[in-house]
Protein backbone atom coordinates (compact mmCIF):
# COMPACT_ATOMS: atom_id res chain seq x y z
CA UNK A 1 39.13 23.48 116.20
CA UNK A 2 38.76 19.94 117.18
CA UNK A 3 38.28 17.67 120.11
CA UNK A 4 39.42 18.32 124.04
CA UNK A 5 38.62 16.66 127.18
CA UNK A 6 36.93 18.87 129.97
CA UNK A 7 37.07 17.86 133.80
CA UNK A 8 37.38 18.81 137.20
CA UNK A 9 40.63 17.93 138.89
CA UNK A 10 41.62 18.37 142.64
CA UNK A 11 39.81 17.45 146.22
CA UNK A 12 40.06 20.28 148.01
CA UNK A 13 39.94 23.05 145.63
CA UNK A 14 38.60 21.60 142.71
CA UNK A 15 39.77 23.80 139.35
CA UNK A 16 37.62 22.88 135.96
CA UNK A 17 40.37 22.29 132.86
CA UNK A 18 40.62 21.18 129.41
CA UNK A 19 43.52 19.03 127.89
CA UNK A 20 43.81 17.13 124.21
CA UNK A 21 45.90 18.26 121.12
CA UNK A 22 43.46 20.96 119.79
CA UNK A 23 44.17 23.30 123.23
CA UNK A 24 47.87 23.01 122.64
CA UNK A 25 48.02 23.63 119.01
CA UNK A 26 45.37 26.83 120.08
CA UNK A 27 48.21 27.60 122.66
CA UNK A 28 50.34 27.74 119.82
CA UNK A 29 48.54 29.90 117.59
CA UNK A 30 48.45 32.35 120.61
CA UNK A 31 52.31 31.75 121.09
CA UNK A 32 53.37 32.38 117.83
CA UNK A 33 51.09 34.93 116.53
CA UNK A 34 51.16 38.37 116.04
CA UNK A 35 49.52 41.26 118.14
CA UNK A 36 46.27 42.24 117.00
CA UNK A 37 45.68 39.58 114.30
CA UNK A 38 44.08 36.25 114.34
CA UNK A 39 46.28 33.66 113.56
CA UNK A 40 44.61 30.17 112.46
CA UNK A 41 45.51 26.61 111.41
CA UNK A 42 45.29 24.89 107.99
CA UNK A 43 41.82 22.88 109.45
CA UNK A 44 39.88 25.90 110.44
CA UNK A 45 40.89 27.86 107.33
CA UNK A 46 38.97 25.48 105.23
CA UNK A 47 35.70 26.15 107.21
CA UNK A 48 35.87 29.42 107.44
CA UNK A 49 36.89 30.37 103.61
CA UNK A 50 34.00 28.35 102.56
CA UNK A 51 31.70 30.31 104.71
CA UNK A 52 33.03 33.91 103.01
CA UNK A 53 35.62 34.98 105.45
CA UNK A 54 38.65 36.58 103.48
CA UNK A 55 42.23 34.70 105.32
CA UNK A 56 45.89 35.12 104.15
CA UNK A 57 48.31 33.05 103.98
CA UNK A 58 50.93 33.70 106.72
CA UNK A 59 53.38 31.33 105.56
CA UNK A 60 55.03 28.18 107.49
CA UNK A 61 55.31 28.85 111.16
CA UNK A 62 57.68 27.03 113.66
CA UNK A 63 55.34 25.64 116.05
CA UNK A 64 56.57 23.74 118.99
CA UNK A 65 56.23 20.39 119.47
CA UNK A 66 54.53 20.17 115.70
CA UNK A 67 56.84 21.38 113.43
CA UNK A 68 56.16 23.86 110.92
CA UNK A 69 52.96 24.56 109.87
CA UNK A 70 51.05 26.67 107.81
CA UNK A 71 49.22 28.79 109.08
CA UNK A 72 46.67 31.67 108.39
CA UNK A 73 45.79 35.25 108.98
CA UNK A 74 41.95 36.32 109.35
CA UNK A 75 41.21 39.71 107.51
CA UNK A 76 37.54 40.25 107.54
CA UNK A 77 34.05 38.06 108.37
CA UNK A 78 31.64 37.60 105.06
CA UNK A 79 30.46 39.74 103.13
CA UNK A 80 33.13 42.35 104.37
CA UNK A 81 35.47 44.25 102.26
């Protein structure tokens, strides 16, 4: 969740990519997660507990390049049990 640049890069086959902090800390997420569960960062926990969806607490990951951070599991969307 945050900001990225977009472009188009290359003359003769031109390939459309996306570069900034948020894509590598989503890289990261990927990286270090866990099959078949969504694994999310500190920011985007905030917004999406406040909108009802039910996240645990994973614990502090080693992420490359960042450190350890916490990060989150997502159980179930609003209103779900």
């Amino acid at each position: 969740m945050g900001p990225v640049v977009a472009g188009v890069i290359g003359a003769r086959k031109p390939q459309y990519d996306i570069w900034g902090n948020t894509v590598n800390v989503s890289s990261r997420m990927d990286s270090t997660g866990v099959p078949d569960r969504i694994q999310v960062t500190t920011d985007l926990y905030q917004v999406l507990a406040a909108k009802g969806y039910v996240l645990e607490c994973r614990g502090l990951v080693k992420v490359k390049g960042k450190g350890e951070m916490t990060t989150y599991f997502l159980n179930a969307g609003p209103g779900s049990s």
